[in-house]
Each structure stands twice: as structure tokens, then as C-alpha cells.
C-alpha atoms as a PDB file:
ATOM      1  CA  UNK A   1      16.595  -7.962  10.680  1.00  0.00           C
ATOM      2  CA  UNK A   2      16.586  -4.482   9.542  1.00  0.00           C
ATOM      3  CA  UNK A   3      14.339  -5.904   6.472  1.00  0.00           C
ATOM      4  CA  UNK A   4      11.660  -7.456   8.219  1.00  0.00           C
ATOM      5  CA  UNK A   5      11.055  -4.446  10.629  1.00  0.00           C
ATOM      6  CA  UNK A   6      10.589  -2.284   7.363  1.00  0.00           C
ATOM      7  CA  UNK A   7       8.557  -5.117   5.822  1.00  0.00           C
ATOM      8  CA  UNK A   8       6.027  -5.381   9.491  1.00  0.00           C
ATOM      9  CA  UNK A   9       5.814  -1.392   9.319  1.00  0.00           C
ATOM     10  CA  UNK A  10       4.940  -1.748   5.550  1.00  0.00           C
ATOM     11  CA  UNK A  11       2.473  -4.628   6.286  1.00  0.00           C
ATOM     12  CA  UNK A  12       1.133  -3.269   9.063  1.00  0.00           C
ATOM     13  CA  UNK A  13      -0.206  -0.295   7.724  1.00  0.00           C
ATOM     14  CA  UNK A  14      -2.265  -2.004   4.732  1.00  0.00           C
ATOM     15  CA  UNK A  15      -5.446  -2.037   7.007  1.00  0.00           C
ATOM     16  CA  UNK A  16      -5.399   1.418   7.621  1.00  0.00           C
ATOM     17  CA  UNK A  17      -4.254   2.232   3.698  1.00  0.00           C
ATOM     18  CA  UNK A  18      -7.272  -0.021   2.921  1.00  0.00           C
ATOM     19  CA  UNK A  19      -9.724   1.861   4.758  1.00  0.00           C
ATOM     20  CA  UNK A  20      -8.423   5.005   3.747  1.00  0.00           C
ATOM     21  CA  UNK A  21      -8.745   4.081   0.199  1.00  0.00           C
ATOM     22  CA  UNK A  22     -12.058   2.757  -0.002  1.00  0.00           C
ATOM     23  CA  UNK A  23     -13.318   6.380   1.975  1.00  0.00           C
ATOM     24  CA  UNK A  24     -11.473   8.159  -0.599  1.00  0.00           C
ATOM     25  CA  UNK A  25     -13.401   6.653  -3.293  1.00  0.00           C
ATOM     26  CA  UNK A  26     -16.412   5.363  -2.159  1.00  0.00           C
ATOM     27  CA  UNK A  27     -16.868   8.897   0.427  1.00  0.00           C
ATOM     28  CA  UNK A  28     -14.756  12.055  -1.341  1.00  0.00           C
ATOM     29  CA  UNK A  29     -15.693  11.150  -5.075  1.00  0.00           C
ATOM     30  CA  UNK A  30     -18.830   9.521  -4.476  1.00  0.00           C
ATOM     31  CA  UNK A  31     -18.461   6.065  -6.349  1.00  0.00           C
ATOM     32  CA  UNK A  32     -20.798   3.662  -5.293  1.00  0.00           C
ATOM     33  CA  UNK A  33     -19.494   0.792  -3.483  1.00  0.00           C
ATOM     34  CA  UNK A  34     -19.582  -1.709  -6.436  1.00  0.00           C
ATOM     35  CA  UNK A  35     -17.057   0.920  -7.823  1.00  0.00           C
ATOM     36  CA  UNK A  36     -15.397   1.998  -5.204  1.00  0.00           C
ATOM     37  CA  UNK A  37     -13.781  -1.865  -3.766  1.00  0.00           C
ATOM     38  CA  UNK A  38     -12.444  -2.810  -6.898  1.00  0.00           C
ATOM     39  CA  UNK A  39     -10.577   0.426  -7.340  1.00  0.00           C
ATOM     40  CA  UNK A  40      -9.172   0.280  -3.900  1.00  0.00           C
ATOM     41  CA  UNK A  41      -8.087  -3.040  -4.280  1.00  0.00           C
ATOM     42  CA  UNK A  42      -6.385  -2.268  -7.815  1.00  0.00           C
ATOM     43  CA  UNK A  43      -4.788   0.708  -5.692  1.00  0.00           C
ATOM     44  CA  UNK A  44      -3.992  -1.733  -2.429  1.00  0.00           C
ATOM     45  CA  UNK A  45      -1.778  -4.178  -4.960  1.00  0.00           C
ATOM     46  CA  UNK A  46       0.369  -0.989  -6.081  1.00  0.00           C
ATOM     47  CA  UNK A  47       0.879   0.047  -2.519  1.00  0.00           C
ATOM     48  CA  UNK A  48       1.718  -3.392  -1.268  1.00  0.00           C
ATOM     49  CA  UNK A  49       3.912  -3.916  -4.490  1.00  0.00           C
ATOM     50  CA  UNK A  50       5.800  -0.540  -3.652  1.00  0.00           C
ATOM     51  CA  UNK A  51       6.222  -1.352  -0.515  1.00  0.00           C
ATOM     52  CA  UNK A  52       7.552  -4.879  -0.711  1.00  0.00           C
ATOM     53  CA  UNK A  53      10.023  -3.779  -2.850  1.00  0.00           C
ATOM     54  CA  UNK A  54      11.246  -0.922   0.012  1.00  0.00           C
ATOM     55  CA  UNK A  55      11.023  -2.950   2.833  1.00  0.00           C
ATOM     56  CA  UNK A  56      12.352  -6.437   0.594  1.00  0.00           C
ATOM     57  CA  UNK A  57      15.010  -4.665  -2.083  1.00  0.00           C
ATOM     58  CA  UNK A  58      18.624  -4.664  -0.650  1.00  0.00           C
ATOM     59  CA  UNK A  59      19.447  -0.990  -0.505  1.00  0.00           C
ATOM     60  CA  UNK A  60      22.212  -0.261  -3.196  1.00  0.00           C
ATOM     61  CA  UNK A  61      25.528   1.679  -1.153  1.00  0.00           C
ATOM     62  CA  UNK A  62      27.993   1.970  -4.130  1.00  0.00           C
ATOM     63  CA  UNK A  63      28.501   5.201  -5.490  1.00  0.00           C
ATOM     64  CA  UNK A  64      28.156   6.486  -8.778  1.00  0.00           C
END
């Protein structure tokens, strides 16, 4: 259970991520749009991919 409340916190926050994304490229560099949406897709599939693995990945608890 613990995994799928870290995986709908890490979903849930892709719209905002996505928004925030396309304003920092399209708004604080200035891209134009045509620009701009590709990168922050490129940039959304990292962030989803990191997160997945948090919210997915069993935790390791052995010590080294």
C-alpha cells in the first residue's frame, strides 16, 4: 500500500510539473512554443521515469 500512495503523489503531481516546465521554457528562456513542448515533454519522461522508480523500486534495508 505504502507503494501506491508514493506512486499517486508521484503521478499526481505530473500536471503541475508539466505546466511548470513548459513556463520554464517557453516563458523564462524564451523558446517559442514549437521549441518549448518538445523539450518539456523530453524533460516530463525523465521526471516520470525518476519517479516511477521511487514510488515503484522496493526500498533496499540491508546494511552495508
Amino acid at each position: 500500500m505504502q507503494r501506491f500512495l508514493r506512486y499517486a503523489i508521484a503521478m499526481s503531481a505530473n500536471i503541475p510539473l508539466a505546466f511548470i516546465a513548459i513556463w520554464i521554457w517557453h516563458d523564462l528562456f524564451g523558446l517559442a512554443m514549437v521549441w518549448a513542448s518538445p523539450i518539456a515533454t523530453i524533460c516530463m519522461i525523465a521526471i516520470n521515469y525518476v519517479l516511477s522508480r521511487w514510488a515503484i523500486r522496493p526500498h533496499s534495508t540491508r546494511i552495508i
